[in-house]
Every structure is written in structure tokens, then in C-alpha cells.
Protein backbone atom coordinates (compact mmCIF):
# COMPACT_ATOMS: atom_id res chain seq x y z
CA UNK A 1 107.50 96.47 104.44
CA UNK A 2 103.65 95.30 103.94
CA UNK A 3 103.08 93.50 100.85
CA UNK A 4 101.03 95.41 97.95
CA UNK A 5 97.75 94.83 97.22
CA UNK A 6 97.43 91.60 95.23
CA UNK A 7 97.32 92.13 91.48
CA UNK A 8 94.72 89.36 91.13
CA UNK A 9 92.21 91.01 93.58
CA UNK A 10 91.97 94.04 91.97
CA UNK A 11 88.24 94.47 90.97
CA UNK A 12 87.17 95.70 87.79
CA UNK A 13 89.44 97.98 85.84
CA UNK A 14 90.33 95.44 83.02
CA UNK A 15 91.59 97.57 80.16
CA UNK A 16 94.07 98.99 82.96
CA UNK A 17 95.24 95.26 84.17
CA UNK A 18 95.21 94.50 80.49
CA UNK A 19 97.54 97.16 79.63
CA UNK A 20 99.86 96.63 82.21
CA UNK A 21 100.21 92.99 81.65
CA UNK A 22 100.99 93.26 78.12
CA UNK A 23 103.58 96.35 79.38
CA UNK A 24 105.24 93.50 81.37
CA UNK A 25 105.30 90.72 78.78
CA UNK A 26 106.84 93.11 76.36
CA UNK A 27 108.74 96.63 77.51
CA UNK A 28 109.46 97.20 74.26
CA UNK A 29 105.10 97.89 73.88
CA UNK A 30 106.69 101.86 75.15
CA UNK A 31 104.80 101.78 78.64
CA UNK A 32 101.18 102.87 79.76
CA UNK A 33 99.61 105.93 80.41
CA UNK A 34 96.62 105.80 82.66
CA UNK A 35 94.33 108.77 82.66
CA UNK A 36 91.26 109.37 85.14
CA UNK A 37 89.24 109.99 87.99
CA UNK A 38 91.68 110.05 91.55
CA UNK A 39 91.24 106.84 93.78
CA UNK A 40 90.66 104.13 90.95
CA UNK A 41 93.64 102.18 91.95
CA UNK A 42 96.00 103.54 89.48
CA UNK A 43 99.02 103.40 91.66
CA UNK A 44 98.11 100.13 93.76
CA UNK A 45 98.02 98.25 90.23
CA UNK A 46 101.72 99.31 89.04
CA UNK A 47 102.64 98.20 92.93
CA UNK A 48 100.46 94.77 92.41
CA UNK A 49 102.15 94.18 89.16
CA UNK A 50 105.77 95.03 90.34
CA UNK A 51 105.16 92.04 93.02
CA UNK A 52 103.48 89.67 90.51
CA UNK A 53 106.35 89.20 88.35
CA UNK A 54 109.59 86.78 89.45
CA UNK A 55 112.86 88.30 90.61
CA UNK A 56 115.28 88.87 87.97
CA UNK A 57 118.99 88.07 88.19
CA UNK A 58 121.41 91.00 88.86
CA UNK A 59 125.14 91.48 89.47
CA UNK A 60 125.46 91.40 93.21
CA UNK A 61 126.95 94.92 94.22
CA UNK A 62 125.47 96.39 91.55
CA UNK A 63 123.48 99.99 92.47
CA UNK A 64 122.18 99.97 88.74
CA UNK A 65 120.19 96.49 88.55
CA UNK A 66 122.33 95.31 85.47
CA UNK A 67 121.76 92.32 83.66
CA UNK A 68 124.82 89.89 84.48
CA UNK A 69 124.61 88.40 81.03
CA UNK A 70 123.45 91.84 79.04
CA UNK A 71 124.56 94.60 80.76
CA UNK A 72 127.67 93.61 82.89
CA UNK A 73 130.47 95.25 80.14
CA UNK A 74 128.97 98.27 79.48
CA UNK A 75 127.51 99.28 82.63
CA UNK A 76 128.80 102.62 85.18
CA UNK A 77 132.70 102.15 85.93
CA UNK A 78 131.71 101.25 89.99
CA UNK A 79 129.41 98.18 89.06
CA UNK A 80 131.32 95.19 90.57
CA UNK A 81 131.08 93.58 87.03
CA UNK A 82 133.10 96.18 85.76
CA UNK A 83 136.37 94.99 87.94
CA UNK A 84 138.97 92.87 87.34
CA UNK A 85 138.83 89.69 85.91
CA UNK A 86 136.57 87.42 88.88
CA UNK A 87 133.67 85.91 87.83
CA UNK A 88 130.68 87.95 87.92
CA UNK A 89 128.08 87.25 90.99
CA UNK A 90 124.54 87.72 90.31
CA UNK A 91 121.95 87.77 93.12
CA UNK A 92 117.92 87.31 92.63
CA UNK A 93 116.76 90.79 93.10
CA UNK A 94 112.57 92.07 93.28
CA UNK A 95 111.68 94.30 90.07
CA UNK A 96 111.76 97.89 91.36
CA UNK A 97 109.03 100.49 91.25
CA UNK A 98 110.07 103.96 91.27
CA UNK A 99 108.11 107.09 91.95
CA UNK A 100 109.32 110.01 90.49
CA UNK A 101 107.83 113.02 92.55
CA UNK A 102 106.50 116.04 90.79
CA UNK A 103 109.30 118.20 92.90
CA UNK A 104 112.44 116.33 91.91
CA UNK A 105 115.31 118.17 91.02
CA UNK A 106 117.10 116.89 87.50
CA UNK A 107 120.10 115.74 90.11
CA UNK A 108 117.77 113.18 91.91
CA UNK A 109 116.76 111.93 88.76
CA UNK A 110 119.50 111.31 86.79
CA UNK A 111 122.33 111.17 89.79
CA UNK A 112 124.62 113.68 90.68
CA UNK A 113 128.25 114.07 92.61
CA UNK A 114 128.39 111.96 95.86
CA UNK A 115 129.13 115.48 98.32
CA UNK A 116 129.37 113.54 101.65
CA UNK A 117 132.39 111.92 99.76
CA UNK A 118 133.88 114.81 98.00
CA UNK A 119 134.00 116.64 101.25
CA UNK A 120 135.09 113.98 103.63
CA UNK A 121 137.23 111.74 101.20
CA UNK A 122 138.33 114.64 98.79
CA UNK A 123 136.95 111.96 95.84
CA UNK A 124 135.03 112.66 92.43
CA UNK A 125 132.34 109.90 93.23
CA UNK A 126 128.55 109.44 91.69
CA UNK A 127 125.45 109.00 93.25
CA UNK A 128 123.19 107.43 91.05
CA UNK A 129 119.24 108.36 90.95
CA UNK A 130 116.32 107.47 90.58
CA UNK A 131 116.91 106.66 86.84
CA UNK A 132 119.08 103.70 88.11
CA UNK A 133 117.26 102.36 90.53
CA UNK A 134 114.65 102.13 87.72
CA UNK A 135 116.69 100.01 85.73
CA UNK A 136 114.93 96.69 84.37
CA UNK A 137 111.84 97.63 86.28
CA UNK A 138 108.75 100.45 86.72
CA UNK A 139 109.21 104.44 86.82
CA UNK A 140 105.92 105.70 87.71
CA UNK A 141 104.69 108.94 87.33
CA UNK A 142 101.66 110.24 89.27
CA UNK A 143 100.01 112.99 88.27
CA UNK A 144 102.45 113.21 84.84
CA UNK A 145 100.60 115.97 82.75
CA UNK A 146 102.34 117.95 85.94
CA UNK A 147 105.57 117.42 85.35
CA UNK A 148 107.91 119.84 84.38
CA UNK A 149 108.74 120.65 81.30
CA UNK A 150 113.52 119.88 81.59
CA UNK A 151 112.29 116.83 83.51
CA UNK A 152 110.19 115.90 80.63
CA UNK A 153 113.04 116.23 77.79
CA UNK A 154 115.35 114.74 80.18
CA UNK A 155 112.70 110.96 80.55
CA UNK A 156 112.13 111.12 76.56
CA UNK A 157 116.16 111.15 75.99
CA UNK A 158 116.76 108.41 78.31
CA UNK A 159 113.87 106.34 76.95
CA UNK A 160 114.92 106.58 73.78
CA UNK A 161 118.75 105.93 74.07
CA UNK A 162 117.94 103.07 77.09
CA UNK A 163 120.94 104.49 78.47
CA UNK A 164 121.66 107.65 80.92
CA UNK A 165 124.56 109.73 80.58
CA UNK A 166 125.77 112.39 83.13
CA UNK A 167 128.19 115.17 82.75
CA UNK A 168 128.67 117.41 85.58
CA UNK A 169 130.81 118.26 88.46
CA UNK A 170 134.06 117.23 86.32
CA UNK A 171 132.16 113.39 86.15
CA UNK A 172 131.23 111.64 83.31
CA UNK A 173 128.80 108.51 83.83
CA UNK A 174 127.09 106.68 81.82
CA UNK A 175 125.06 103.41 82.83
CA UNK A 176 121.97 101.07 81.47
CA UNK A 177 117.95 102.64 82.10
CA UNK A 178 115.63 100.67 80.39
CA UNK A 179 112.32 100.69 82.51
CA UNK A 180 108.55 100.39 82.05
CA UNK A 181 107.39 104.20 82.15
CA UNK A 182 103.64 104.16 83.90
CA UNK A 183 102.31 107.81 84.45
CA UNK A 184 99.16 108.72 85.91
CA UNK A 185 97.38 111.50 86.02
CA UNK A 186 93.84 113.12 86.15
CA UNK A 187 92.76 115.12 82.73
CA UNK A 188 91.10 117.92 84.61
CA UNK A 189 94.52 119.23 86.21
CA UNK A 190 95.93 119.54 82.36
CA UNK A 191 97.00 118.01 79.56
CA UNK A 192 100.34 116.02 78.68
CA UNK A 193 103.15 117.39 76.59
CA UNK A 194 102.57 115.63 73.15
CA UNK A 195 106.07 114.21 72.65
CA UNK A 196 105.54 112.49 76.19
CA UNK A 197 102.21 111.43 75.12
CA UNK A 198 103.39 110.13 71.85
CA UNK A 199 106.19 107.98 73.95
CA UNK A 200 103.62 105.99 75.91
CA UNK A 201 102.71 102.83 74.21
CA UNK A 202 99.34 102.54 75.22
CA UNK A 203 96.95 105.13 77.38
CA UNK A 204 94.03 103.46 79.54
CA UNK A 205 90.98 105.26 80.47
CA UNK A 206 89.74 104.35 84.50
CA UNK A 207 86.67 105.63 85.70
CA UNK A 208 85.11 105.19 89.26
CA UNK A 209 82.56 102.23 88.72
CA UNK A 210 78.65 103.39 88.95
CA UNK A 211 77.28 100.48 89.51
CA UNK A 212 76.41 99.38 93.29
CA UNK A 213 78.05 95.34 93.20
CA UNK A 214 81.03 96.86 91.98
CA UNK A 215 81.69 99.16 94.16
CA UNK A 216 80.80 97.04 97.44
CA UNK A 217 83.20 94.68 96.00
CA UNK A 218 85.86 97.39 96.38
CA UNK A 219 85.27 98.74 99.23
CA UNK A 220 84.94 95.40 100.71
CA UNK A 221 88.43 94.18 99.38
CA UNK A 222 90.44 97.18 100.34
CA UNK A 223 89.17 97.06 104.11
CA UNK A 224 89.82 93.42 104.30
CA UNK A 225 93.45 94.14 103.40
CA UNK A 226 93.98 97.22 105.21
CA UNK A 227 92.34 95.17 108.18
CA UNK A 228 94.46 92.21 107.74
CA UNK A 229 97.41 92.50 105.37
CA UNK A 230 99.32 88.92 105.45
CA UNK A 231 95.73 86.93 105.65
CA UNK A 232 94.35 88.94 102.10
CA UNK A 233 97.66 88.61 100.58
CA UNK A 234 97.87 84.61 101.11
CA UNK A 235 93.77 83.96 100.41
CA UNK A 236 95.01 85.38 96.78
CA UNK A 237 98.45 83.43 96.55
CA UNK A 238 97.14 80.90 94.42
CA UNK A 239 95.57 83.19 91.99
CA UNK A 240 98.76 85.78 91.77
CA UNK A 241 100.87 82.42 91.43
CA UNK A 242 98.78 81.49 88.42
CA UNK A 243 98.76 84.84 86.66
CA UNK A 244 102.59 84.70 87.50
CA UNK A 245 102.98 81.68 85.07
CA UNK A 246 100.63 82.87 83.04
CA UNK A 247 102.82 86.10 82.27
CA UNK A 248 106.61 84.04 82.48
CA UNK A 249 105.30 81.25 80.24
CA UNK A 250 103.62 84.66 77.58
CA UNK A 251 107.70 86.16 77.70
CA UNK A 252 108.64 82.72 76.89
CA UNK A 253 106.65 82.05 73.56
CA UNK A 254 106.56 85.72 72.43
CA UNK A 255 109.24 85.40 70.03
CA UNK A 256 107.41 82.30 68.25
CA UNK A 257 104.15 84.19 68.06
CA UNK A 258 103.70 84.95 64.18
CA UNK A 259 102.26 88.05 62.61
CA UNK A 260 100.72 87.44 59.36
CA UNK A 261 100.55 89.70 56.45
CA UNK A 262 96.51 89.89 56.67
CA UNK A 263 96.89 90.97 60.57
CA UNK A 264 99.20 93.98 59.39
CA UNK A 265 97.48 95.45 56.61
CA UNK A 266 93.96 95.08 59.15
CA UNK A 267 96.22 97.36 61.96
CA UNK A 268 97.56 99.72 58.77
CA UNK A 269 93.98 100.04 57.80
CA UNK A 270 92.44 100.78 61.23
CA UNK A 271 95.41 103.37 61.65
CA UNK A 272 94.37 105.11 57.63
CA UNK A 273 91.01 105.21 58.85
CA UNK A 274 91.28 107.06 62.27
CA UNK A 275 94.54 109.31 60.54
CA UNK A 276 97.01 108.85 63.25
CA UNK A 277 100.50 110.45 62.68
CA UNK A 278 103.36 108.31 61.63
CA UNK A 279 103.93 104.51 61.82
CA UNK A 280 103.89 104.08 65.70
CA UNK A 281 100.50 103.39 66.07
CA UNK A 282 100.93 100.74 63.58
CA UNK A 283 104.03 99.43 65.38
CA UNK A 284 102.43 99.33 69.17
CA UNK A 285 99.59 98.08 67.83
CA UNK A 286 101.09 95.15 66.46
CA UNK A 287 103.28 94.40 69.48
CA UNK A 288 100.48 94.80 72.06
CA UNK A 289 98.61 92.50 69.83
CA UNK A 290 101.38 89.96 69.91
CA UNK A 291 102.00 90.06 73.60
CA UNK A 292 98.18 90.12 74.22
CA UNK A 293 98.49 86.38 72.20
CA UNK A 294 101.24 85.25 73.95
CA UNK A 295 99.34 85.76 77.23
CA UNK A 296 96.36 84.32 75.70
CA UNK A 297 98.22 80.95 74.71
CA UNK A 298 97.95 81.43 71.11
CA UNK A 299 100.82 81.12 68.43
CA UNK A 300 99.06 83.53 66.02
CA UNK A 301 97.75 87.45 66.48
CA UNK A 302 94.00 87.66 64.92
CA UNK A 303 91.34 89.98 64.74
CA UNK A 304 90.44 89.07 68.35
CA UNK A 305 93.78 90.53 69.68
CA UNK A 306 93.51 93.79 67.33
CA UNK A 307 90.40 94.13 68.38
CA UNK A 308 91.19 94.05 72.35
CA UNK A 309 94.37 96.45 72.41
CA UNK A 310 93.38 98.73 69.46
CA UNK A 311 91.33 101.33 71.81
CA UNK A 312 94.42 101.46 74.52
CA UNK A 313 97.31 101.60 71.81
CA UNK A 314 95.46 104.18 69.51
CA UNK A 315 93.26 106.33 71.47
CA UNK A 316 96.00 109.20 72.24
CA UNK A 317 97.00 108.99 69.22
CA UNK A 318 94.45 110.70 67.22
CA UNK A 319 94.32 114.40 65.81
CA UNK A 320 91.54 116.04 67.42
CA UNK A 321 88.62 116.71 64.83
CA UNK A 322 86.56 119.76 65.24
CA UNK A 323 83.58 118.20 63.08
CA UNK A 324 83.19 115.24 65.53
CA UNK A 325 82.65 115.84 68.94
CA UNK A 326 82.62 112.12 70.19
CA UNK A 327 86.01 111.32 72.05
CA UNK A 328 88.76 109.42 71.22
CA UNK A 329 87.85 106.20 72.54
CA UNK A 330 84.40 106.02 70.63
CA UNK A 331 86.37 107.42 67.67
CA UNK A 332 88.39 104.04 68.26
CA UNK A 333 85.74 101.46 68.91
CA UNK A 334 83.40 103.41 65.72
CA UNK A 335 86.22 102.44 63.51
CA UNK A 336 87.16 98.57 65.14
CA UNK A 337 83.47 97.78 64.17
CA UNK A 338 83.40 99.27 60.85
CA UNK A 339 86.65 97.21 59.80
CA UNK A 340 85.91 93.98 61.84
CA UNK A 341 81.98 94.11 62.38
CA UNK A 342 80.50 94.22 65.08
């Protein structure tokens, strides 16, 4: 297979790479939801990123990506970890992307009974979907405001629980999905269910660039690789190797990256002033603030992170208000500089 695009050479679109970044420092930041204008490089970013980070360890066997130290006890009954009493083997395994198409049926999603062996072997055996080959890595979701309604219940259950459960045919399976959810879609073609909206952690806003350098830049980049894969891929090695560290050394100090009392009551008063529903604005706030500082090297989340991530974790958040016809994402930055200045 031809490598994806590399992360690093991806021109412009830095709220997008921002968001994604923090996504993979921190899953538990709920995902991103990137909105706008077809051709941006929506879907060759989540590819990028998938390749950027380091292989993760998994039980060798396994057709549900488990974690040999986290997952191996309670994963599906067939995982290799699951029998007898041999040490586990793990294997290095790349983090998977996923597409899930708009035309799935709920069976390829969440697995279904293996027929080719129920009619040849005469034996109740699962076929897991595309919920397990997501596990530990990216489901991505083009054009999600599309997506139908059973499939939509179905993704906010199993993100939730981090766990998929099916009961059908006589079987009853239940094994680990815990994955970065990325959807994409295009705002003219319809809006997105509000409890799937409310799931995403943060929602990015990509717009075809107007101005002429940028766009040369990206034209000029995407012919060079489609012109000559391997030599684009390796004249940006060094930089995707540096951004690689960058993001492995940000997992490793985000647990000793402090939040201090000041920081939260700035986030609680940004969220008062713009009236978002509930406390999960507060909460992804705060988290995409933290991982945004571990990324940036620093042991303590400020004003500068807050600033950064407040317009990505809050702008889909907000009620819609028929006295104020600006859009969300002024809403967002109107309020930032009335609380921190400008």
C-alpha cells in the first residue's frame, strides 16, 4: 500500500492539525468533528495522523487490537489471550483507521454470525466489524451529518460504554472499542444529530484558503506526492519523526501537567458567558487545554492554552441565539477576548 500523505506537509489548516493532535495525545478529549468545504484535506489528515503515531503493542492473534496488559482478560472469548494458561504474545501492530461508509448495514459495524462457517462447519462463530478493527485507533466518518439515524444510537452506545456487545443469531459477544471518532462532513448537505454532536470533543471549521501562496503551496505539494510517492514521503521523514516525539514525549508528561484552580474557574467563566449546556464544555475544555500543554512542553495549563482550544472545544456547543446573527465561532473568539483581552 502507498504511504499517506505526510502529516507534517500538510499546508495550512492549523486548528484542524491542532485538533487532531491533541485527539491523539488524549482520546479521552471525545474525538473531532471537522466541518467544511469538500477537498480541504479532511480525510488525508486523519490518514497522516494514523501514520504519525508509533505502533502499539497487541496480543498476536488477536482480530480486536487488545491491549496485552489492559485488555487481554476481558476481551471476545476467540482472542488468543483468552486461552489457556501460555503466556500472552503481543506483536507491534500500526494504529488502524477505519472508514465507516454511509451504506453500512448495523451487521458490518458491530459484527455479525460468521455464515461461511455456520454453513460449512455447522459452528455458531462471530465475525467481528468494523467496530473491532477500530479498537485503540481512528473510526472516521465522512460525510457524518449523513448517517443514519440506528447507526447513530448504535456509535453513541459504544462510545460511551468503550465496549461493544452483540446479541444475535443465538451469539453473545462482547469485546473492547475504544477509538478516536473523526467525522467529516460538509454543513450544506445537513446538519448533525445533536446527541452525536454533543459526543465530539472538539469541532474544527476548514475552509478552502483564498489567498494565492497558499494555495500554490497545495497544489504544488499534492502533485509532488501523487508524482512521486516514496521521494515526498522521505524529504518529510525528519519532520514527521520530530512531531512523532513531540506527540509520545506530550502522552508521557500528561499526567504531571497541573490544572490550577484560577485556570478552571477562567474555562467555567468562558462557558457562563457563552451559556453552553451542562458541564462538558467545561470538562473538554480543560482536557484539550492540558494535552495542548503537554504538547507544548509545559507543566502548567494557562490562559495561552484556553485561549488556543476554546473556539474548537466550544463552538458546537452553543444554543443558537436569534438576537445575534454572528456564528458560533465569532460568538467564541467575542467572548475569549472579553475574559482574557485581547
Amino acid at each position: 500500500m502507498r504511504s499517506p500523505f505526510p502529516f507534517s506537509a500538510i499546508v495550512a489548516q492549523e486548528e484542524m492539525k491542532q485538533a487532531l493532535l491533541i485527539a491523539a495525545v488524549d482520546h479521552s478529549v471525545g474525538g473531532v468533528l471537522v466541518f467544511g468545504d469538500r477537498g480541504t484535506g479532511k480525510s488525508t489528515a486523519v490518514r497522516a495522523l494514523a501514520a504519525l503515531l508509533p505502533p502499539m503493542q497487541v496480543v498476536a492473534g488477536c482480530r480486536y487490537n487488545c491491549d496485552p496488559l489492559t485488555d487481554a482478560d476481558r476481551c471476545a472469548p476467540d482472542c488468543p489471550a483468552r486461552r489457556g494458561s501460555r503466556a500472552v504474545k503481543s506483536v507491534k501492530a500500526s494504529v488502524p483507521v477505519v472508514d465507516l461508509p454511509l451504506g453500512a448495514t448495523e451487521d458490518r459495524v458491530v459484527g455479525a454470525l460468521d455464515l461461511e462457517r455456520a454453513l460449512t462447519q455447522g459452528e455458531k462463530a462471530f465475525e467481528p466489524g468494523l467496530l473491532a478493527r477500530a479498537n485503540r485507533g481512528f473510526l472516521y466518518i465522512d460525510e457524518a451529518n449523513l448517517l443514519e439515524d440506528h447507526l447513530v444510537d448504535l456509535l453513541l452506545d459504544v462510545a460511551a460504554s468503550g465496549e461493544n456487545l452483540v446479541e444475535r443469531e443465538g451469539l453473545s459477544i462482547r469485546h473492547p472499542a475504544r477509538f478516536v471518532l473523526v467525522g467529516s462532513g460538509n454543513p450544506e448537505e445537513g446538519e448533525l444529530r445533536p446527541q452525536l454532536l454533543d459526543r465530539f470533543g472538539l469541532s474544527v471549521e476548514v475552509k478552502t484558503p483564498e489567498d494565492l501562496p497558499t494555495r500554490v503551496e497545495v497544489v504544488r505539494r499534492r502533485d509532488a506526492f501523487e508524482r512521486d510517492p516514496e521521494s515526498f514521503v522521505a524529504q518529510w521523514h525528519r519532520a514527521d519523526s520530530k512531531l512523532r516525539r513531540q506527540l509520545v514525549a506530550a502522552r508521557g508528561r500528561l499526567g504531571a501537567v497541573e490544572v490550577p484552580d484560577t485556570t478552571l474557574e477562567r474555562a467555567a467563566k468562558l462557558c457562563i458567558g457563552l451559556g453552553t449546556d451542562g458541564l462538558r464544555g467545561e470538562l473538554t475544555l480543560i482536557r484539550a487545554a492540558r494535552a495542548l500543554a503537554a504538547l507544548d512542553g509545559v507543566t502548567t495549563v494557562g490562559d495561552a492554552q484556553l485561549r488556543r482550544v476554546a473556539p474548537s472545544a466550544l463552538r458546537h456547543r452553543l444554543r443558537r441565539n436569534p438576537l445575534d446573527e454572528a456564528g458560533s465561532t465569532v460568538r467564541v473568539e467575542r467572548a475569549v477576548a472579553e475574559l482574557f483581552g485581547p
